[in-house]
Structures are given as structure tokens and as C-alpha cells.
N, C-alpha and C. Protein backbone atom coordinates (compact mmCIF):
# COMPACT_ATOMS: atom_id res chain seq x y z
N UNK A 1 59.80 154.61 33.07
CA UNK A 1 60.03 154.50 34.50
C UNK A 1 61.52 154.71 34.75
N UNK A 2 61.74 155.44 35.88
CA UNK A 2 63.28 155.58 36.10
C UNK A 2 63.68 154.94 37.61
N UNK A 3 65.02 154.50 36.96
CA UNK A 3 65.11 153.56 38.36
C UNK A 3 65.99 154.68 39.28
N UNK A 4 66.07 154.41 40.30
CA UNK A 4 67.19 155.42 40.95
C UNK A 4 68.11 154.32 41.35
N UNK A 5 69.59 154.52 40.50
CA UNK A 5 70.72 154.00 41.33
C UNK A 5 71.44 153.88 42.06
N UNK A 6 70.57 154.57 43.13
CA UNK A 6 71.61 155.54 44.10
C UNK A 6 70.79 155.40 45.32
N UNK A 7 69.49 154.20 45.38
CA UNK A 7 68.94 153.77 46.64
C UNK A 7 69.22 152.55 46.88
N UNK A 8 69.90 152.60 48.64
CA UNK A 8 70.71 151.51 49.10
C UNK A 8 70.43 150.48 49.07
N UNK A 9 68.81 150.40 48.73
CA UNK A 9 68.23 148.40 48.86
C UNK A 9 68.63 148.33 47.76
N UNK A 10 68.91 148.42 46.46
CA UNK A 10 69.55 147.90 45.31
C UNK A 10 70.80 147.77 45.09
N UNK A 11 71.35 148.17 45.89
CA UNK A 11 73.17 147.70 46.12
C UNK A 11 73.87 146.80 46.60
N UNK A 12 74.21 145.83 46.16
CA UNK A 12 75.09 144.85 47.32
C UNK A 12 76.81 145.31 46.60
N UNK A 13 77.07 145.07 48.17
CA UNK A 13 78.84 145.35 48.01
C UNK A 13 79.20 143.93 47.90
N UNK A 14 80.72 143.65 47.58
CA UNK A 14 81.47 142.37 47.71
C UNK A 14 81.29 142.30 49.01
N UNK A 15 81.36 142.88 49.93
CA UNK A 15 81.70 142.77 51.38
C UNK A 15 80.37 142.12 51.83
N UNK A 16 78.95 142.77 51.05
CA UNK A 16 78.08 142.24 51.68
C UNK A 16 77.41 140.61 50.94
N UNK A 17 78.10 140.75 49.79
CA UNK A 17 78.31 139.54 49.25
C UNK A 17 78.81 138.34 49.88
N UNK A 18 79.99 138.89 50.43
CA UNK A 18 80.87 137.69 51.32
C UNK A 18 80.37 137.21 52.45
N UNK A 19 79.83 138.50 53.09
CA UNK A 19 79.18 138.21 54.28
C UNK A 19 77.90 137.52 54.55
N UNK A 20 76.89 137.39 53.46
CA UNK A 20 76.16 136.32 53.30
C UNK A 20 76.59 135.16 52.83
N UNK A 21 77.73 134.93 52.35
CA UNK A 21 77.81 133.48 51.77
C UNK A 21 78.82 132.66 53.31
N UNK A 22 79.56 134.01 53.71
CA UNK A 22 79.91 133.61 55.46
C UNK A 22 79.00 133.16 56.05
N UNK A 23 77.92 133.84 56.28
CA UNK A 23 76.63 133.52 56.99
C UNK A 23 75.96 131.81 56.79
N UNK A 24 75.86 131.92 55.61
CA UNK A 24 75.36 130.56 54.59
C UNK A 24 76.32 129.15 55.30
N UNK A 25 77.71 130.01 55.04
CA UNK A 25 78.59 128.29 55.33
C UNK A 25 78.34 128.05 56.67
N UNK A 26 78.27 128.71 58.14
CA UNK A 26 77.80 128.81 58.72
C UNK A 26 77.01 127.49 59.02
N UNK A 27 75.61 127.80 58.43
CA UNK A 27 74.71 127.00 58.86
C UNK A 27 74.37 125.26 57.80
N UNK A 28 75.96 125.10 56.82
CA UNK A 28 76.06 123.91 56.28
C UNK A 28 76.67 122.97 57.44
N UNK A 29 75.52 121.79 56.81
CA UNK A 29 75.61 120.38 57.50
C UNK A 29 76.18 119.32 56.23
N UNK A 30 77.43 119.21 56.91
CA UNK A 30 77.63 118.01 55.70
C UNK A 30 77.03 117.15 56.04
N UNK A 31 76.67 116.19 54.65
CA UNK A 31 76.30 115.16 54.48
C UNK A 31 77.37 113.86 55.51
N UNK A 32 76.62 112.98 55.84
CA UNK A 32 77.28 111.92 56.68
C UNK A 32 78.13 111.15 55.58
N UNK A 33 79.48 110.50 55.33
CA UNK A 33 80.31 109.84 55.05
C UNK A 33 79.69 108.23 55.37
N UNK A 34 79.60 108.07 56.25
CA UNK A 34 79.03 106.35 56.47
C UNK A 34 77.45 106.52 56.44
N UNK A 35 77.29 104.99 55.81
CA UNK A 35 76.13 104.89 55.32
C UNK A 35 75.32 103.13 56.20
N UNK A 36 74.01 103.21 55.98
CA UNK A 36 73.68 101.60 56.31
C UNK A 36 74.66 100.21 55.26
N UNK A 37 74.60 100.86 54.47
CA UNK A 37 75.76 99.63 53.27
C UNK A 37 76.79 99.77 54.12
N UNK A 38 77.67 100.66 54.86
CA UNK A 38 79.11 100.58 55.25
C UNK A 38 78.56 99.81 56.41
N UNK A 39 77.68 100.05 57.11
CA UNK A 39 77.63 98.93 58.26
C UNK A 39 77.04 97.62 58.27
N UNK A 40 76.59 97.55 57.19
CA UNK A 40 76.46 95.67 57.21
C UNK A 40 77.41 95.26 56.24
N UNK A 41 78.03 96.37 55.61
CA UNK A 41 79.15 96.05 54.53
C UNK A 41 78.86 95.03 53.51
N UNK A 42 77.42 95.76 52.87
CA UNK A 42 77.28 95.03 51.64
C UNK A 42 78.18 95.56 50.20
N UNK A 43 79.45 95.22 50.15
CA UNK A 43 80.45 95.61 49.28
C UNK A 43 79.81 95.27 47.84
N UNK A 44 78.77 95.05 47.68
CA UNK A 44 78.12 95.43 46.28
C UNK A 44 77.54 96.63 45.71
N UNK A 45 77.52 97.55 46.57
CA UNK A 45 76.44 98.27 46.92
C UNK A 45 77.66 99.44 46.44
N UNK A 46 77.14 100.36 45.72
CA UNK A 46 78.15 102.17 45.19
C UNK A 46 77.66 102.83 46.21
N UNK A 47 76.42 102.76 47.77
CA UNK A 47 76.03 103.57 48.32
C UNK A 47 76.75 103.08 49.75
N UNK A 48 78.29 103.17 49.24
CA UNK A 48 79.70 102.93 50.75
C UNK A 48 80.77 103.41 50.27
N UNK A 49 81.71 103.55 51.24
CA UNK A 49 82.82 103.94 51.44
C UNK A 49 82.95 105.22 50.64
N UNK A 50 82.30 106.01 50.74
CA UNK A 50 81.60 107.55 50.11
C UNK A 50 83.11 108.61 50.15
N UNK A 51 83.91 108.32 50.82
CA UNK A 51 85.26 108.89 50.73
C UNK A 51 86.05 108.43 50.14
N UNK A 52 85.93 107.20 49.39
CA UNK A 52 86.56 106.75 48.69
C UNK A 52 86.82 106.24 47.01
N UNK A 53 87.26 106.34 45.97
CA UNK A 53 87.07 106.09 44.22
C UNK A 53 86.67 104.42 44.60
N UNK A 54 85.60 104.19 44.10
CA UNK A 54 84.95 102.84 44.25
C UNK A 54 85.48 102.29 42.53
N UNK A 55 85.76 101.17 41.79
CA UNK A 55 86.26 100.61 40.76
C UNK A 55 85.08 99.95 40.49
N UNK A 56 84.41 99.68 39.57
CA UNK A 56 84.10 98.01 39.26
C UNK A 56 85.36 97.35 38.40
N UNK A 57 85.25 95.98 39.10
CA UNK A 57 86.08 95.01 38.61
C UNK A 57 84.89 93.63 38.27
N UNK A 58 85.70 92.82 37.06
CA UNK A 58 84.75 91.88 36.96
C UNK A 58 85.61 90.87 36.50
N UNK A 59 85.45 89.25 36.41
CA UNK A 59 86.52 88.53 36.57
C UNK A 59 86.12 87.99 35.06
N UNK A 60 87.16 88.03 34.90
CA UNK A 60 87.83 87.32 32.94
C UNK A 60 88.42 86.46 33.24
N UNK A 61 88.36 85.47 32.19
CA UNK A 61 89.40 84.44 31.51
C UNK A 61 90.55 84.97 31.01
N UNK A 62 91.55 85.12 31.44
CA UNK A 62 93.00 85.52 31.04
C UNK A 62 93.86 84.26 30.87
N UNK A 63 93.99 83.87 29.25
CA UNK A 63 95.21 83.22 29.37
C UNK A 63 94.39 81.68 30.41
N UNK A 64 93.38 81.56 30.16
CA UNK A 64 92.75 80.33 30.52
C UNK A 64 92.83 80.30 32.30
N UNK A 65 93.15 81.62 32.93
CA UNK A 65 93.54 81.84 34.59
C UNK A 65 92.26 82.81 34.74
N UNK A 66 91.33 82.95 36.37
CA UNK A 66 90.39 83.90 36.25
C UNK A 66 91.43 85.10 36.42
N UNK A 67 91.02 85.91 36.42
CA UNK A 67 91.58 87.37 36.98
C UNK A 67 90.32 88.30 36.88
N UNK A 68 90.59 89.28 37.82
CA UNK A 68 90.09 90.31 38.31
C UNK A 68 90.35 91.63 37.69
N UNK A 69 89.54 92.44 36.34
CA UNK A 69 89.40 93.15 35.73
C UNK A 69 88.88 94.35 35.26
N UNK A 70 89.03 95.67 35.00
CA UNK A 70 88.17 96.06 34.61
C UNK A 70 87.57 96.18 33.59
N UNK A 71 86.45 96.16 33.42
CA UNK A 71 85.61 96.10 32.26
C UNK A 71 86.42 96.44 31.10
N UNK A 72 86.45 95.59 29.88
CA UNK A 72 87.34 96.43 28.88
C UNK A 72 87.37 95.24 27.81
N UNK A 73 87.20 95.91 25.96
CA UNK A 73 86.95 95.59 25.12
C UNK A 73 87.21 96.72 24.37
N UNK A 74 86.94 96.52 22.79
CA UNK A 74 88.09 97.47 21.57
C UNK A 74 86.73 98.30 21.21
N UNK A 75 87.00 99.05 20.74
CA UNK A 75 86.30 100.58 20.05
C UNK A 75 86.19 99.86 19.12
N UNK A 76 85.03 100.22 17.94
CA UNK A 76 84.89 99.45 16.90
C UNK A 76 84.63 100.99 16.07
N UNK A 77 84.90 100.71 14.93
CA UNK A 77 85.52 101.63 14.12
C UNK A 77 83.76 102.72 13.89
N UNK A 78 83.86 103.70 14.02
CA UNK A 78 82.74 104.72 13.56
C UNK A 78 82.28 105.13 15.45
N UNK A 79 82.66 104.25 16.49
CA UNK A 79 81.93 104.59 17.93
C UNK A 79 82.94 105.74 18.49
N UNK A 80 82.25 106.20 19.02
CA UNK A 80 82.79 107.09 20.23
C UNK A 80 83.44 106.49 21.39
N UNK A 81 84.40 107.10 22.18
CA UNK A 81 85.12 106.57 23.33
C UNK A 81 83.61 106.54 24.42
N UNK A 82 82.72 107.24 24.38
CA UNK A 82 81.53 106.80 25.22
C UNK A 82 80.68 105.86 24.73
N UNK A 83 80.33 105.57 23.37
CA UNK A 83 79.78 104.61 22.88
C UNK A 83 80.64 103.26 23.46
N UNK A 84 81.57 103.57 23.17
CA UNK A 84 82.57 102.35 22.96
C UNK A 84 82.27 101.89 24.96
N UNK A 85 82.36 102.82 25.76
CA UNK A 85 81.95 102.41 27.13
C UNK A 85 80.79 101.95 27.21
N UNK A 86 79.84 102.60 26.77
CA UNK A 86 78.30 101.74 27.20
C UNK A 86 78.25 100.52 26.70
N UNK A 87 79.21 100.46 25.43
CA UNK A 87 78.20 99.17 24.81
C UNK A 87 79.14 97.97 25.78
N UNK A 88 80.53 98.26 26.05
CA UNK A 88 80.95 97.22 27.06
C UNK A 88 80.77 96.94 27.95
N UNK A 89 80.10 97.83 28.57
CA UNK A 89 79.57 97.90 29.63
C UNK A 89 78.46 96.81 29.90
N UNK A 90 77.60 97.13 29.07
CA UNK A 90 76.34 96.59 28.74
C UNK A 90 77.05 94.76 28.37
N UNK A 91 77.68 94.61 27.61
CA UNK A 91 78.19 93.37 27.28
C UNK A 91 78.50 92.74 28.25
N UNK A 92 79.47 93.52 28.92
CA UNK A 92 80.38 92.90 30.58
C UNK A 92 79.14 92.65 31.56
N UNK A 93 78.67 93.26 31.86
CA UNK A 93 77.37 93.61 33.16
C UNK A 93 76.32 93.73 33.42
N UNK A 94 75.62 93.33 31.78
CA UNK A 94 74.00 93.36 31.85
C UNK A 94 73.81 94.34 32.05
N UNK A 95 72.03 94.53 31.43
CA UNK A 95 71.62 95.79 31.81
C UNK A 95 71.02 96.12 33.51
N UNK A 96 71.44 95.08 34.04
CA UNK A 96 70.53 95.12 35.63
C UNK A 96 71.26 95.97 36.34
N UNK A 97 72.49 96.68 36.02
CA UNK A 97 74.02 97.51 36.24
C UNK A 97 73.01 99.19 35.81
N UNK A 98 73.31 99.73 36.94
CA UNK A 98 72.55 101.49 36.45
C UNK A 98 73.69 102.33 36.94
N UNK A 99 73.78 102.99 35.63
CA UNK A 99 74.60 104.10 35.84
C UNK A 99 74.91 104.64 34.76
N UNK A 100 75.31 105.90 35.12
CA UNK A 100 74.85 107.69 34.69
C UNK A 100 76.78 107.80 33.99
N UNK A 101 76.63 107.95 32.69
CA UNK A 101 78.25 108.74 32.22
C UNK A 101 78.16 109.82 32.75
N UNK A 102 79.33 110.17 32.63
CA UNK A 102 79.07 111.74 33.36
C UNK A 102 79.91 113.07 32.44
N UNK A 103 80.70 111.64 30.98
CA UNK A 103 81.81 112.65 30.54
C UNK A 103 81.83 111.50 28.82
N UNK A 104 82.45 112.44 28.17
CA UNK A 104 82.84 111.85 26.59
C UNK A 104 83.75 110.98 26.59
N UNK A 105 84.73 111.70 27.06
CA UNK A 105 86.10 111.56 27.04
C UNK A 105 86.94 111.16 28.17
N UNK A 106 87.61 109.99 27.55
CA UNK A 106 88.51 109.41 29.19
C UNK A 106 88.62 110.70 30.10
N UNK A 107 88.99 109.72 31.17
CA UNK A 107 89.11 111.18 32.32
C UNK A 107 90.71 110.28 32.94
N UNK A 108 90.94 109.39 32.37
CA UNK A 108 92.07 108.66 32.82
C UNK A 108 92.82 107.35 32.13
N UNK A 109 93.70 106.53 32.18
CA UNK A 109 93.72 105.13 31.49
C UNK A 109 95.02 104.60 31.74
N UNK A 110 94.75 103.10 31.71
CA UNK A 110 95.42 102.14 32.69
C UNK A 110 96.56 101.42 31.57
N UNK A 111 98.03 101.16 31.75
CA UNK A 111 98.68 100.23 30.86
C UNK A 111 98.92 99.10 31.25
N UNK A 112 98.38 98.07 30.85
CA UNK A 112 98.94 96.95 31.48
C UNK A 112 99.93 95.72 30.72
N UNK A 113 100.74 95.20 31.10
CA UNK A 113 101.80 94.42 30.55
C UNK A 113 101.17 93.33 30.72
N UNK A 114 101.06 92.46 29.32
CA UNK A 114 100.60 91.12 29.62
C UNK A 114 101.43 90.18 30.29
N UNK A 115 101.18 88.98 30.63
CA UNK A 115 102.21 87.81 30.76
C UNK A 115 103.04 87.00 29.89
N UNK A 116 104.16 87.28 29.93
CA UNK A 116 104.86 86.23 28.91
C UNK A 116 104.44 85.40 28.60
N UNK A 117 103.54 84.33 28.58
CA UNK A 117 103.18 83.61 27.57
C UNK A 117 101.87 84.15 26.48
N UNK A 118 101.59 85.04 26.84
CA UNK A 118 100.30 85.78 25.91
C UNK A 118 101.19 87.01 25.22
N UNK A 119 102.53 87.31 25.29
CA UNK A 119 102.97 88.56 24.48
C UNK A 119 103.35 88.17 23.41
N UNK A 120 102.89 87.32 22.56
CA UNK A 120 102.73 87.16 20.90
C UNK A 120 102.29 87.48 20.39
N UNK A 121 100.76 87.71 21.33
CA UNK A 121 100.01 88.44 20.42
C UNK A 121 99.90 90.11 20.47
N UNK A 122 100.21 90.63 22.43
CA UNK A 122 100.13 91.98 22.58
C UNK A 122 100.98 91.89 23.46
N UNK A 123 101.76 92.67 23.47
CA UNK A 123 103.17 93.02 24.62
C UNK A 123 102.09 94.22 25.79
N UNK A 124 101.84 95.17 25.22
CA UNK A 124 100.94 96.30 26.52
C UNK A 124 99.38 96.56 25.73
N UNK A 125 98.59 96.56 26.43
CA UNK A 125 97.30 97.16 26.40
C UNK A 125 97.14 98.35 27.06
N UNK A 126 96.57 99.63 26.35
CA UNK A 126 96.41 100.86 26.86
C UNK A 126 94.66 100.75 27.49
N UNK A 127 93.95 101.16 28.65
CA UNK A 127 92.62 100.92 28.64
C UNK A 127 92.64 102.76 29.25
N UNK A 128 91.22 103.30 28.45
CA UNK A 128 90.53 104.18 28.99
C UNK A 128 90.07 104.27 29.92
N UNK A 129 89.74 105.21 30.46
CA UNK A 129 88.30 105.12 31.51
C UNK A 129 87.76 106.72 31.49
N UNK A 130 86.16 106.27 31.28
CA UNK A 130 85.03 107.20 31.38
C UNK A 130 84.72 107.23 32.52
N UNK A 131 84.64 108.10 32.95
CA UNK A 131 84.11 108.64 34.87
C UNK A 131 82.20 108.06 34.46
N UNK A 132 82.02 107.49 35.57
CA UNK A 132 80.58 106.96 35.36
C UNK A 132 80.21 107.02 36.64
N UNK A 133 78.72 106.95 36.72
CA UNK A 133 78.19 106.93 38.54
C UNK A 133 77.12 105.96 38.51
């Protein structure tokens, strides 16, 4: 069978390329930004403030004081930097906590300076972070 390359319904130009994906944006509806969680402002809830990097924090014993944390514990020798996230995860937050990694490898990480009376044992802690949803 021979095709003919040289009949116009089998051709698209860039131009006519562009001009459908012009067409396309056109008729996009973004998605709404506020949600029912942003209006009763159940701040538990990952389905708010949709414009914004949401954290979990969870509160530790520091130094016998609560504080407000993120999840975080040591890599144990043979795990992966994602292993090493789930399983703290899982430790910190139970499994009743759902959510999707999305990556191997930090995508970022936090230094924090302890308090003078705990720098005997560690002056700075380096913490990772795995992008998760």
C-alpha cells in the first residue's frame, strides 16, 4: 500500500499545532483554590489551603519541653532515604496517616541548631525531606 505524502489531511503544521492547543487553553477551567475544609477550616485536613506547601508537624519531647516538629529519626544502615521516610513515618503517625511518596530522594533539608543544654551530645542536626502527598 502506498501512502501519499503530499495529501493535506495528513499534515499538521506547527502553526496548526499551536493553534489547537490556543484553541484548547481557551476553553480550560481551573480548578477552584478553596475548598469545603477551607471553610469550616478543618486544619487537619491536606484537602485546604491548595495554594499553599502544607508541612506535617508533630509534637516531641525535646530536652524534656514539647515542641513542634517534623517527623524525623536516623536511617539505619542498609535503608534507603525513602525507606528510611516510610518507616518514620509509620513510627511517628500510625498507619491511619495516607500518603503517596512521590520521589527517592530528598527534594530538600532542614539544619537545625540544638539548645545549649542538649549540645553535648549534637551541636546541628541535618533533616531530609521526601516530597510526599
Amino acid at each position: 500500500m502506498e501512502v501519499d505524502l503530499d495529501d493535506s489531511v495528513s499534515k499538521q503544521t506547527a502553526q496548526d499545532l499551536k493553534d489547537a492547543y490556543l484553541e484548547e487553553l481557551k476553553n480550560f477551567q481551573p480548578a477552584l483554590r478553596s475548598t469545603a475544609d477551607d471553610a469550616a477550616n478543618r486544619t487537619a485536613s491536606t484537602d485546604r489551603c491548595l495554594e499553599d506547601t502544607l508541612y506535617l508537624i508533630i509534637e516531641e519531647s525535646l530536652n524534656k519541653q514539647a515542641t513542634q516538629l517534623l517527623p524525623q529519626g536516623p536511617r539505619h544502615d542498609g535503608e534507603t532515604m525513602r525507606q528510611a521516610a516510610e518507616r518514620i513515618l509509620l513510627e511517628k503517625c500510625g498507619s491511619k496517616l495516607e500518603v503517596s511518596f512521590y520521589g527517592n530522594a530528598p527534594c530538600g533539608f532542614y539544619k537545625y541548631k540544638y539548645p545549649i543544654e542538649m549540645r553535648q551530645e549534637v551541636l546541628v542536626q541535618k533533616f531530609s525531606f521526601i516530597e510526599q502527598h
